[in-house]
N, C-alpha and C. Protein backbone atom coordinates (compact mmCIF):
# COMPACT_ATOMS: atom_id res chain seq x y z
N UNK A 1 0.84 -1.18 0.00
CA UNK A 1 0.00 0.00 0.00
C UNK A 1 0.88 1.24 0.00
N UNK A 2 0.75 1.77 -0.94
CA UNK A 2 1.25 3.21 -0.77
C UNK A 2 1.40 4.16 0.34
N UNK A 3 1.67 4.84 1.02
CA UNK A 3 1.29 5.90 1.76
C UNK A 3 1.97 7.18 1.49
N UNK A 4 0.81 8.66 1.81
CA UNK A 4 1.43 9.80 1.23
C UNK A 4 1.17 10.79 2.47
N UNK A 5 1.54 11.74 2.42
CA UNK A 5 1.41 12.72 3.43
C UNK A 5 0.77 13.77 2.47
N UNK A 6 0.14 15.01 3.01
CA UNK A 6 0.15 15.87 2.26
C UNK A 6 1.48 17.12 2.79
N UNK A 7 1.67 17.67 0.99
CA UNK A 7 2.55 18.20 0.90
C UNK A 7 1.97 19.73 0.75
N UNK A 8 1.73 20.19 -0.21
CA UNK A 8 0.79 21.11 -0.16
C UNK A 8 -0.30 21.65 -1.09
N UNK A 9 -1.06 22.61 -0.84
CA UNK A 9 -1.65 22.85 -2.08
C UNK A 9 -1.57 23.80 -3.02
N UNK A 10 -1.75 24.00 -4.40
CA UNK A 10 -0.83 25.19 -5.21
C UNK A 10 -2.16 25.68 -6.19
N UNK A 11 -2.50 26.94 -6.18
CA UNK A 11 -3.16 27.58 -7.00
C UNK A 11 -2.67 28.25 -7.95
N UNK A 12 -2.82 28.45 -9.18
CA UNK A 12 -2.43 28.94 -10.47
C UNK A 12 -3.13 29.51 -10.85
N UNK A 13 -2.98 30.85 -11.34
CA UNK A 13 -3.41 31.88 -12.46
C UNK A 13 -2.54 31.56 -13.77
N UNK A 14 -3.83 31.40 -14.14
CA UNK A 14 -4.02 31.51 -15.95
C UNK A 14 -4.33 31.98 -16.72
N UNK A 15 -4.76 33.13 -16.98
CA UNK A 15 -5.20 33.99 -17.96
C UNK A 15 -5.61 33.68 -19.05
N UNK A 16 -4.29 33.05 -19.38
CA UNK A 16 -4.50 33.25 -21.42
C UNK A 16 -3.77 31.83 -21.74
N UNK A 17 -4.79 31.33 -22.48
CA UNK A 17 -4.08 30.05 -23.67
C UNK A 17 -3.87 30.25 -24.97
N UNK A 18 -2.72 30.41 -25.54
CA UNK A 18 -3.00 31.02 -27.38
C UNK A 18 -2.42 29.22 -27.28
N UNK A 19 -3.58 28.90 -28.46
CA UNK A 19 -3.79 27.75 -28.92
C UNK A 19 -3.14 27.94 -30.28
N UNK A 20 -2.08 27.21 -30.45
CA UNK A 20 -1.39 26.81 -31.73
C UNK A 20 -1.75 26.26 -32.78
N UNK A 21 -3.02 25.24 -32.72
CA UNK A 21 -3.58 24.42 -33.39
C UNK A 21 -3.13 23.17 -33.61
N UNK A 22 -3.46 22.59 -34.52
CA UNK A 22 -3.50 20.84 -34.69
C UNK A 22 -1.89 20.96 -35.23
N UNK A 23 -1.31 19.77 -34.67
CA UNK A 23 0.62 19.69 -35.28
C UNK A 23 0.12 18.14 -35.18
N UNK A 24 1.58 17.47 -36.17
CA UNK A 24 1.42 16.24 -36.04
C UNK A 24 1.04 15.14 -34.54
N UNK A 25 1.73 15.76 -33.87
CA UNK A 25 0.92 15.50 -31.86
C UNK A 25 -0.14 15.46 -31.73
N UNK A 26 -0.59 16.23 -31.94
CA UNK A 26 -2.02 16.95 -31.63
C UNK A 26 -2.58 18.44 -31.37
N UNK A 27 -3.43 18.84 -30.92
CA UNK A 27 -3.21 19.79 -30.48
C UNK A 27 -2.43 21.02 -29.69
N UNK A 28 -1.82 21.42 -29.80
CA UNK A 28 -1.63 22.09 -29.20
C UNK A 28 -1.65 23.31 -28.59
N UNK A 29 -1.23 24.16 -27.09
CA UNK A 29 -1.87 25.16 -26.57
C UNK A 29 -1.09 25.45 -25.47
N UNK A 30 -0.56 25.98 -25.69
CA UNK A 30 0.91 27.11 -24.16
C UNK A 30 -0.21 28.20 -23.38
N UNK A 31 -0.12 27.79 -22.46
CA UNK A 31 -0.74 27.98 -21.54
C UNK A 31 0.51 29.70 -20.51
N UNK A 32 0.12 30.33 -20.22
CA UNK A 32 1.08 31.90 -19.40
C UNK A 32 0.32 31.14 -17.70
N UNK A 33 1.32 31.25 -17.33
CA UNK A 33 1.31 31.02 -15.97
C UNK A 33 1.70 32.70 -14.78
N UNK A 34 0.46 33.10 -14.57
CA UNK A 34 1.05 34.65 -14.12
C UNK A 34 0.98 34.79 -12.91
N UNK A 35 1.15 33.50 -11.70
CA UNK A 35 1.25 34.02 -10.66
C UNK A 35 0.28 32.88 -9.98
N UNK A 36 0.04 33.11 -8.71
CA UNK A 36 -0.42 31.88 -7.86
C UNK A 36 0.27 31.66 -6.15
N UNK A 37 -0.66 30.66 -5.75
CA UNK A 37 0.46 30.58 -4.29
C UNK A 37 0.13 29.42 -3.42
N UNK A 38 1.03 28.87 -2.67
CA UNK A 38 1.25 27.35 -2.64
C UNK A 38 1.05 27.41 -0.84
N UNK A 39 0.43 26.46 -0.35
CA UNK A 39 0.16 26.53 0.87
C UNK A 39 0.30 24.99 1.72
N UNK A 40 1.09 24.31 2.82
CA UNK A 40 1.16 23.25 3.66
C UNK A 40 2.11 23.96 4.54
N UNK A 41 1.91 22.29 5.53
CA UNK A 41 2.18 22.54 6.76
C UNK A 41 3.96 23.10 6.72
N UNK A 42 4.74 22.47 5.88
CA UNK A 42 6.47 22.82 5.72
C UNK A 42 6.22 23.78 5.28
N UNK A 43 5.73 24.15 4.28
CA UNK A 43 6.04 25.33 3.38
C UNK A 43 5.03 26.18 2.58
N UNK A 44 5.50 27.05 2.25
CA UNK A 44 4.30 28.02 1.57
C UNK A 44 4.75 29.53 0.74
N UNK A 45 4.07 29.33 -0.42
CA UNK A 45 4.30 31.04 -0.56
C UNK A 45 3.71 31.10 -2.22
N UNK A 46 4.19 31.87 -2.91
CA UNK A 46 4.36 32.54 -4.01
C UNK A 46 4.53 31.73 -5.33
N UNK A 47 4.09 31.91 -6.36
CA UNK A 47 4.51 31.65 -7.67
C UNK A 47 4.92 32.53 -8.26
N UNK A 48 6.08 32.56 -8.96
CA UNK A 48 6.71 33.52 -9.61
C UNK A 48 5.99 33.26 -11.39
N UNK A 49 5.63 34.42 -11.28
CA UNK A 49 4.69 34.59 -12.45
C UNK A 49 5.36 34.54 -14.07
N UNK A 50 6.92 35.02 -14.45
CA UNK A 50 7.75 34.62 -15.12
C UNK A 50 9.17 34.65 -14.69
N UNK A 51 9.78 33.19 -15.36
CA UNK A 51 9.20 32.51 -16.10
C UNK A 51 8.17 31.35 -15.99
N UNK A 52 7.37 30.83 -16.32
CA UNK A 52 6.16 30.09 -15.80
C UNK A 52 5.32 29.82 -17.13
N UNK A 53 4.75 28.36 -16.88
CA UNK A 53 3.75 28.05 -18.71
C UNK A 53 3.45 26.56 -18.39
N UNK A 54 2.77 26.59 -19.20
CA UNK A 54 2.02 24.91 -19.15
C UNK A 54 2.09 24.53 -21.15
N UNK A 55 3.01 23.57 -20.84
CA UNK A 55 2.57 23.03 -22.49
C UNK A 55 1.70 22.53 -22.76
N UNK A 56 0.60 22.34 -23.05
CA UNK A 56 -0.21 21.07 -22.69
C UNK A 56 -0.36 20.70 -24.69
N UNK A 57 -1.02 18.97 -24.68
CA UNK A 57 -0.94 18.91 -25.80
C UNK A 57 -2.26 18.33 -25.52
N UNK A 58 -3.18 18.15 -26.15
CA UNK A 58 -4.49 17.57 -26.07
C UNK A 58 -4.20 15.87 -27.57
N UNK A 59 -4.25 15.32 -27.19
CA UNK A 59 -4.27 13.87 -28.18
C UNK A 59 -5.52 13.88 -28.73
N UNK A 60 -5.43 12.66 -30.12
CA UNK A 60 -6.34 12.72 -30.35
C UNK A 60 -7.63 11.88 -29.76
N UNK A 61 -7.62 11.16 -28.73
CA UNK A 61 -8.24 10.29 -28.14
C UNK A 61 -9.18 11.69 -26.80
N UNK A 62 -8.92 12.78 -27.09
CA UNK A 62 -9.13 13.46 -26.29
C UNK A 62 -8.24 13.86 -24.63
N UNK A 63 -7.27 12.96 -24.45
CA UNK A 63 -6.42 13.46 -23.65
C UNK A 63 -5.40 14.50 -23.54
N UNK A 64 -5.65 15.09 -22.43
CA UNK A 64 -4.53 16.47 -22.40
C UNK A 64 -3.31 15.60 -21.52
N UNK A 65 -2.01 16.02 -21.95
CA UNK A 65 -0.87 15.98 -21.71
C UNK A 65 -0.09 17.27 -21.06
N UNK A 66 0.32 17.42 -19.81
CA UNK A 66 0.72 18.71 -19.34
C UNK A 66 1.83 18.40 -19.42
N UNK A 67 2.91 19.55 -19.40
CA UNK A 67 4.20 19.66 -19.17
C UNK A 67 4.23 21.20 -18.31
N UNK A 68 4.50 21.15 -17.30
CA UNK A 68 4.37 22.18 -16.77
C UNK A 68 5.75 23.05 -15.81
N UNK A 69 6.17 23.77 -15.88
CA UNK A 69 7.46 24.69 -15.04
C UNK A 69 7.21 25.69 -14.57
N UNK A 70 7.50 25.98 -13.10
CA UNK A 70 7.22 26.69 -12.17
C UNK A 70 7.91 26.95 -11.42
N UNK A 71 8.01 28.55 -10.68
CA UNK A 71 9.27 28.95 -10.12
C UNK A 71 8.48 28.97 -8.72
N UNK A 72 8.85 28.63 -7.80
CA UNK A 72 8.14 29.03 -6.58
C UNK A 72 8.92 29.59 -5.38
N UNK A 73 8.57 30.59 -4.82
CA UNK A 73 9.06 31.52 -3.70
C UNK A 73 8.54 31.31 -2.78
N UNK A 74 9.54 30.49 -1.38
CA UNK A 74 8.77 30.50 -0.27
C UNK A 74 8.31 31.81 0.41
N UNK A 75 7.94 31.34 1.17
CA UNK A 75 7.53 32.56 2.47
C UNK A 75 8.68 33.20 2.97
N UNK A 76 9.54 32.66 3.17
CA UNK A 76 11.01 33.16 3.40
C UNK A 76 12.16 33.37 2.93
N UNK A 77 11.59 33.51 1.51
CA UNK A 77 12.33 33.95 0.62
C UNK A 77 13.34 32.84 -0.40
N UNK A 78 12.85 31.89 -0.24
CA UNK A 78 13.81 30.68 -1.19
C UNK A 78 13.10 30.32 -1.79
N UNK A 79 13.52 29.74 -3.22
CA UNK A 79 13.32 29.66 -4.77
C UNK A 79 13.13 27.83 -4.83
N UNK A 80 12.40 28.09 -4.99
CA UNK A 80 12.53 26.13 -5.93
C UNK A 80 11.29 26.12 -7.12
N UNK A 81 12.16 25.26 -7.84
CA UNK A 81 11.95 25.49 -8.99
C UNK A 81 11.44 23.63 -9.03
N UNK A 82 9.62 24.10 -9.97
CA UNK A 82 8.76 22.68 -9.75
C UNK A 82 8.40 22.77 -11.06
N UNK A 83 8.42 21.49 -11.59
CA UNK A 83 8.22 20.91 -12.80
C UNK A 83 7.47 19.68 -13.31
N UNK A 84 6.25 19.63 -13.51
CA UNK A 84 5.48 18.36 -13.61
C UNK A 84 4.66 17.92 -14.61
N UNK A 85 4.71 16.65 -15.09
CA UNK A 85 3.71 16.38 -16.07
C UNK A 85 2.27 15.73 -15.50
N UNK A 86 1.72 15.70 -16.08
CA UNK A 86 0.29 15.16 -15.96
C UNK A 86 -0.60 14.82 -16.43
N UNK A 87 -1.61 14.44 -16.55
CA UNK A 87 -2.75 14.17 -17.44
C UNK A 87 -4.14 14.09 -17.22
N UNK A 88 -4.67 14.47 -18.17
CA UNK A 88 -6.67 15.20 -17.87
C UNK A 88 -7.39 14.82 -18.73
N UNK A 89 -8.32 13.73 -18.29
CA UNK A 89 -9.40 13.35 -19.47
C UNK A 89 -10.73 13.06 -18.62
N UNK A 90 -11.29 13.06 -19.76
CA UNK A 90 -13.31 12.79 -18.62
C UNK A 90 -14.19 12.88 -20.13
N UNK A 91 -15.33 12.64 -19.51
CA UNK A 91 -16.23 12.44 -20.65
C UNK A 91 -16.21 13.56 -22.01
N UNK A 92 -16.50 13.57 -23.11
CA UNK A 92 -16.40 14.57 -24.00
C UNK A 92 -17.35 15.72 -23.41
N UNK A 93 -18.58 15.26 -23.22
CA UNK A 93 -19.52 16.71 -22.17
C UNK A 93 -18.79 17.43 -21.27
N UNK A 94 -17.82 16.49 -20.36
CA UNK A 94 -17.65 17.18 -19.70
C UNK A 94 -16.66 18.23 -19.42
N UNK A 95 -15.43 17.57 -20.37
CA UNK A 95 -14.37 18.06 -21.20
C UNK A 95 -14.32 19.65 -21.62
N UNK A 96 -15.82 19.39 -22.88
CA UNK A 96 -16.41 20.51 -23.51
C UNK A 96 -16.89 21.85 -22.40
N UNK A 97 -17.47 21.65 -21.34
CA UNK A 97 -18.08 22.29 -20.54
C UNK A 97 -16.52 22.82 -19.69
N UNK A 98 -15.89 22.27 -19.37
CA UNK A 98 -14.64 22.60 -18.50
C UNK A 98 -13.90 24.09 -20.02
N UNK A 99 -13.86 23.56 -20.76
CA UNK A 99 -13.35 24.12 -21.63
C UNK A 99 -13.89 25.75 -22.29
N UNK A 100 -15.45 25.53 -21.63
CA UNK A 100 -16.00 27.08 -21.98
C UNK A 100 -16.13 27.58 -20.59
N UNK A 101 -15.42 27.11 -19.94
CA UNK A 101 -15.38 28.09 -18.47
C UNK A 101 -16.47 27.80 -17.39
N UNK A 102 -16.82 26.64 -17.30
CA UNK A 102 -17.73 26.27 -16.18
C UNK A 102 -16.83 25.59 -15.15
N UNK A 103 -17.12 25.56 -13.90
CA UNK A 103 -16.71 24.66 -13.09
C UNK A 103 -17.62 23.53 -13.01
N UNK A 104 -16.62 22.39 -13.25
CA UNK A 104 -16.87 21.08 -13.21
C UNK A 104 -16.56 20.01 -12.26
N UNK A 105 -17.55 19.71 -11.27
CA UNK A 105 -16.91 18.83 -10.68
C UNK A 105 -15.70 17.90 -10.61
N UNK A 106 -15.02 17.90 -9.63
CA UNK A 106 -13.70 17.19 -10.08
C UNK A 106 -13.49 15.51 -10.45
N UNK A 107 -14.93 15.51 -9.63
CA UNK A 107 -15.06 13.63 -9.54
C UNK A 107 -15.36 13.14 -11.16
N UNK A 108 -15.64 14.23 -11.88
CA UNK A 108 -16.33 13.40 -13.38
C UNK A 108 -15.15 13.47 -14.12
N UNK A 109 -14.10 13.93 -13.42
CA UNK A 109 -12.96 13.88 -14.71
C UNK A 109 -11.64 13.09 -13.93
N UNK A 110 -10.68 12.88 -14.88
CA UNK A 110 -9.70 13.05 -14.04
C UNK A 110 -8.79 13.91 -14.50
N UNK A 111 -7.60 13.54 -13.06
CA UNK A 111 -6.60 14.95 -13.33
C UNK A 111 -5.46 14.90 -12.36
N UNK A 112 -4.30 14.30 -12.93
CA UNK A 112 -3.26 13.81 -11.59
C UNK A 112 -1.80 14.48 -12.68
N UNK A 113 -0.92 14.90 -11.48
CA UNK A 113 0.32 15.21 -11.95
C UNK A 113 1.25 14.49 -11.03
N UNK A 114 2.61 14.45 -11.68
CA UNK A 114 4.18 14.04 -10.94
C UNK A 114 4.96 14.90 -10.94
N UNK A 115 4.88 15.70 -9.98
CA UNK A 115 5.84 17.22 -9.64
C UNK A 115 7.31 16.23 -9.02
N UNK A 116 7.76 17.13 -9.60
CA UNK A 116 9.55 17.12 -9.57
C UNK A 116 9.84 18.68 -8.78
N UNK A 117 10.99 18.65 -7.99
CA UNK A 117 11.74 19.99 -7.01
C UNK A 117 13.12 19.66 -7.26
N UNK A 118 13.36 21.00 -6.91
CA UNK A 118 14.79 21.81 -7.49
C UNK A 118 15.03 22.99 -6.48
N UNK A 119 15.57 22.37 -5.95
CA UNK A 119 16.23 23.49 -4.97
C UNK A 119 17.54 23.68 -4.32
N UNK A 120 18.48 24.86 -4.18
CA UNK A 120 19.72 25.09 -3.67
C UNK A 120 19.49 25.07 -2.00
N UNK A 121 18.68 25.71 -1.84
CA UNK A 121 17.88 25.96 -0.19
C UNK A 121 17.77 24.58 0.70
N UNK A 122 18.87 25.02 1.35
CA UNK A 122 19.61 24.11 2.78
C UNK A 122 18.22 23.51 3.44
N UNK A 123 17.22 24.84 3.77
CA UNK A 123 15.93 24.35 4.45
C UNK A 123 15.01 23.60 3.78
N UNK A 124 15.03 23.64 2.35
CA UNK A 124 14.55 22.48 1.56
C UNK A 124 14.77 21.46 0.85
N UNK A 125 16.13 21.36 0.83
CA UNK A 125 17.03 20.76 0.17
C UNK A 125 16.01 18.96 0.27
N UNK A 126 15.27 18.65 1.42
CA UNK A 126 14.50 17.42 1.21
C UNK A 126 13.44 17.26 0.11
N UNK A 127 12.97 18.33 -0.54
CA UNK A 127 12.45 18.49 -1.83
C UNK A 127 13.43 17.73 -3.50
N UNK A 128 14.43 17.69 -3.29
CA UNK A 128 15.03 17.08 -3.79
C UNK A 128 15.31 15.72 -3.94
N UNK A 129 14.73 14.89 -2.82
CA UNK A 129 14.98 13.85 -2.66
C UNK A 129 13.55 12.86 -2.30
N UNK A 130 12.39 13.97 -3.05
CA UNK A 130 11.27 13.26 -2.33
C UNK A 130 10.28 12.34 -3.87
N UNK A 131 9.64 11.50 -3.80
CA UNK A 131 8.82 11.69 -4.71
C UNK A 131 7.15 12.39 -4.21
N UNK A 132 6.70 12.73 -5.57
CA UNK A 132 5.19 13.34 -5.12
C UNK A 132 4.11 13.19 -6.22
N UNK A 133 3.26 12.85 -6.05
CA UNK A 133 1.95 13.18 -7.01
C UNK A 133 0.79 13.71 -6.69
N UNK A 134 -0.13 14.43 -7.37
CA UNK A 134 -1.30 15.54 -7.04
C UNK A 134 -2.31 14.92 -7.87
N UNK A 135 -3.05 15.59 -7.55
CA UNK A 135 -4.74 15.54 -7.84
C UNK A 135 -4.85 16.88 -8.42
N UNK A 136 -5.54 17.31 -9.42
CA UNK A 136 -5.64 18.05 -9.88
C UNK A 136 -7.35 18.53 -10.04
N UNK A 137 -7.71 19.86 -9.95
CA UNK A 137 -9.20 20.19 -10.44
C UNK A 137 -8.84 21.68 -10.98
N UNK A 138 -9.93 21.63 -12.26
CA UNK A 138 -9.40 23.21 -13.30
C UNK A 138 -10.43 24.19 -13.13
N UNK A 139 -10.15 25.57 -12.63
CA UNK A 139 -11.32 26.35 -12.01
C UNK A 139 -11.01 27.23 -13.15
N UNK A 140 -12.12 28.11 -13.43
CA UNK A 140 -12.11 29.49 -14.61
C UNK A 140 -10.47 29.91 -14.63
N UNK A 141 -9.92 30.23 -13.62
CA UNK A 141 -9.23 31.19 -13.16
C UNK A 141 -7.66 30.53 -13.36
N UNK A 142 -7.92 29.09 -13.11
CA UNK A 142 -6.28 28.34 -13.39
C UNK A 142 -7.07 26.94 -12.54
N UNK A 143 -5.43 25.74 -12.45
CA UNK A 143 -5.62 24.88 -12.01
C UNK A 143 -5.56 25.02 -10.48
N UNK A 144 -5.92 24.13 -9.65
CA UNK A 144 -5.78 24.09 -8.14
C UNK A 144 -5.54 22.62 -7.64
N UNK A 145 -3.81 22.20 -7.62
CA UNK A 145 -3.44 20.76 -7.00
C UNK A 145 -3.15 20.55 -5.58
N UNK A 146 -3.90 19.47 -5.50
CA UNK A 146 -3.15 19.01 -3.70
C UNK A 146 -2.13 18.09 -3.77
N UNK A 147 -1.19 18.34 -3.46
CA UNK A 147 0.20 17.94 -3.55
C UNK A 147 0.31 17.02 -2.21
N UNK A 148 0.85 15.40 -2.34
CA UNK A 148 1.11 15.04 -1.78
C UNK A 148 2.60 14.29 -1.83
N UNK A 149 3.19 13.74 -0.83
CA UNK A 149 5.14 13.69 -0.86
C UNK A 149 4.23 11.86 -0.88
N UNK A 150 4.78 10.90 -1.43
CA UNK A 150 4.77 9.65 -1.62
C UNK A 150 6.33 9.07 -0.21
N UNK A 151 5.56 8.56 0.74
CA UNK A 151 6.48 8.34 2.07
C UNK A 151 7.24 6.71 1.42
């Protein structure tokens, strides 16, 4: 059996997706990441708004593919730098509806990432050495993950 702790939770502003269109991949759509802020019991603070982006590629089976990089600023001033892929699929309704800006329950879809840390910071330096995966749900405004450390 697995066991996880929670690590924390991270809100994202999103603004703007300029959608590239169909490439041999699939779709694609770069996502501006402008800011946000990350909250648990170790740690907490800030998203540094650039540099920051979400690649995402949508397949043709209807799955989105994230690639995502993120600078994050604790509360006390140290930098680590989070990087994760992931993936988001659910019924085509419901897909469609997430996609013109409704909030959608999180249970009808799914939505999990594998965040990776990067840090010089002595006080976090265990970020480096941890694994983690999230849960993901997509609000108007950006995504919102609960981050948990895999013990």
């Amino acid at each position: 059996m697995i066991q996880t702790r929670p690590l924390f939770e991270i809100r994202l502003q999103v603004p703007q997706i300029v959608d590239i269109g169909d490439t041999p991949l699939g779709r694609r759509r770069i996502a501006t990441v402008t800011g946000g802020e990350f909250e648990g019991e170790r740690l907490r603070g800030s998203v540094v708004g650039a540099p920051a982006g979400d690649w995402l590629l949508q397949r043709n089976d209807g799955t989105t593919i994230l690639d995502v990089r993120l600078l994050l600023r604790t509360d006390d001033g140290e930098h680590i730098y989070m990087s994760y892929r992931g993936v988001r699929h659910g019924p085509a309704d419901v897909m469609a509806r997430m996609a013109a800006g409704e909030v959608v329950d999180p249970k009808t879809y799914y939505f999990r990432i594998t965040p990776v840390f990067e840090t010089s910071a002595r006080k976090y330096d265990w970020l480096n050495r941890i694994v983690a995966v999230g849960t993901g749900r997509r609000e108007p405004t950006g995504p919102i993950y609960t981050i948990e450390e895999v013990l």
